[in-house]
Protein backbone atom coordinates (compact mmCIF):
# COMPACT_ATOMS: atom_id res chain seq x y z
CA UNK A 1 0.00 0.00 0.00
CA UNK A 2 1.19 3.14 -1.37
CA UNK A 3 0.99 6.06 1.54
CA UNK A 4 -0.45 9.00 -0.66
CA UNK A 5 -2.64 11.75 -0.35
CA UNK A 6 -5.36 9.56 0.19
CA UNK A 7 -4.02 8.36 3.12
CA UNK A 8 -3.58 12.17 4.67
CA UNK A 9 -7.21 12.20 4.10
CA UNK A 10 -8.32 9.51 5.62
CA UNK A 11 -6.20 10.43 8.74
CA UNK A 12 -7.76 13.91 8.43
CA UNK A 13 -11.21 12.33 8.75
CA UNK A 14 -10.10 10.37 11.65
CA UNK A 15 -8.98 13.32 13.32
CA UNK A 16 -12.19 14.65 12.18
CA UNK A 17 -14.63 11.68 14.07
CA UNK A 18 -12.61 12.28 17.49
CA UNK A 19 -13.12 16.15 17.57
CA UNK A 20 -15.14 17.03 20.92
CA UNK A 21 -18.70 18.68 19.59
CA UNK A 22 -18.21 21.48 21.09
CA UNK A 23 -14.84 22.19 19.16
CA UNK A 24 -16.50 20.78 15.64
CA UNK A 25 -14.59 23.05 12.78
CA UNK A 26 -16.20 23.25 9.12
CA UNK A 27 -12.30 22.65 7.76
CA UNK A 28 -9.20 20.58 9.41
CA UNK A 29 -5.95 22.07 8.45
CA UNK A 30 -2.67 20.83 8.71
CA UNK A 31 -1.42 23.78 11.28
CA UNK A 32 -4.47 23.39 13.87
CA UNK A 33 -2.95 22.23 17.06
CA UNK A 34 -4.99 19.31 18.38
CA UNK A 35 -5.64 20.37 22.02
CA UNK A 36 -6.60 23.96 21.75
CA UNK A 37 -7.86 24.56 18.23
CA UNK A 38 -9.87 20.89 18.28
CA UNK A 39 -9.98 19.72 21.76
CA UNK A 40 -8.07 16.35 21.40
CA UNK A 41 -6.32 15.14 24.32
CA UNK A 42 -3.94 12.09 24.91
CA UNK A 43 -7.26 10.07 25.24
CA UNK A 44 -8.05 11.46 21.76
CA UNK A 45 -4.56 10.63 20.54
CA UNK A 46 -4.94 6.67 21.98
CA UNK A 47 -8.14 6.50 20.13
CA UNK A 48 -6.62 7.82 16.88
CA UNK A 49 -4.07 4.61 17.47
CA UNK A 50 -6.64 2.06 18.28
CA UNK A 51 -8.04 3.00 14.96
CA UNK A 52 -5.01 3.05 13.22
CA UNK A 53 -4.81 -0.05 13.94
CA UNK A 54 -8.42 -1.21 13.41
CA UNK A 55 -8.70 0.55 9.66
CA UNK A 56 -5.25 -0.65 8.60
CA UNK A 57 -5.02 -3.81 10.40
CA UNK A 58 -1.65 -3.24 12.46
CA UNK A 59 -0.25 -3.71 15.85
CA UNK A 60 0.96 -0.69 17.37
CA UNK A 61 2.13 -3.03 20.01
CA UNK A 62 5.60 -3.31 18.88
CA UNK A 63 6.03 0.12 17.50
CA UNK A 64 8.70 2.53 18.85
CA UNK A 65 7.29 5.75 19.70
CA UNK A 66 10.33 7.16 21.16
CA UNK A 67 8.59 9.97 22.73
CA UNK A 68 6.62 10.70 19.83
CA UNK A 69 2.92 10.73 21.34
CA UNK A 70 4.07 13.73 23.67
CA UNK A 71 5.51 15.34 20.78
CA UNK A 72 1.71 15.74 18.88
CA UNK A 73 0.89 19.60 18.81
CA UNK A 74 -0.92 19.97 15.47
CA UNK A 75 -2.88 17.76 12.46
CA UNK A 76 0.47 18.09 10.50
CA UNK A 77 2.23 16.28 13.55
CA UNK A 78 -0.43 13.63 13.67
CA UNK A 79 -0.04 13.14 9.98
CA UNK A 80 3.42 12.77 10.02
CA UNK A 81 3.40 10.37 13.07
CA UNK A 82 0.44 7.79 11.24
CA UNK A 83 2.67 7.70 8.11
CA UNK A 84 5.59 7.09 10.81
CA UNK A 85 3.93 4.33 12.32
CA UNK A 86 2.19 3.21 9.19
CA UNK A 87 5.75 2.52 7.94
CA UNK A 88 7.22 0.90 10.86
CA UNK A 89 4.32 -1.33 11.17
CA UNK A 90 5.12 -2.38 7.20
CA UNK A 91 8.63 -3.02 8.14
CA UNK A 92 8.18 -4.98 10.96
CA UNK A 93 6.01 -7.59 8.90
């Protein structure tokens, strides 16, 4: 599976489904920072994982984060780290 554009939508719609109501945006961008502009927290960013996994059918068990989850600020970041993970899982197969 080639990561593509695609793929930053479909993260951007999972982002999407895990925005709070009251924080609900008409338009995601890529510099909105996920705690204050959207009103995801680190319970927000485990659920993003879990369906990560779920959607793409990997274990996140064995991926090295190094610090990386505490390092989410904005969509961009949250990009970046799926396509992170999306590769390590790919590698570790």
């Amino acid at each position: 599976m080639e990561l593509d554009e695609k793929f930053d939508e479909r993260i951007l719609s999972l982002i999407s489904e895990a925005v709070p109501k009251k924080y609900k945006k008409t338009g995601i961008t890529k510099e909105m920072r996920l705690l204050t502009d959207l009103g995801i927290d680190s319970l927000g960013v485990a659920a993003l994982l879990f369906r990560l996994e779920e959607i793409y059918g990997i274990s996140v068990d064995q991926i090295d984060f190094a610090g990386g989850l505490g390092q989410l600020r904005t969509v961009g970041d949250a990009i970046d780290m799926s396509r992170k993970l999306m590769q390590q899982a790919r590698s570790a197969i």
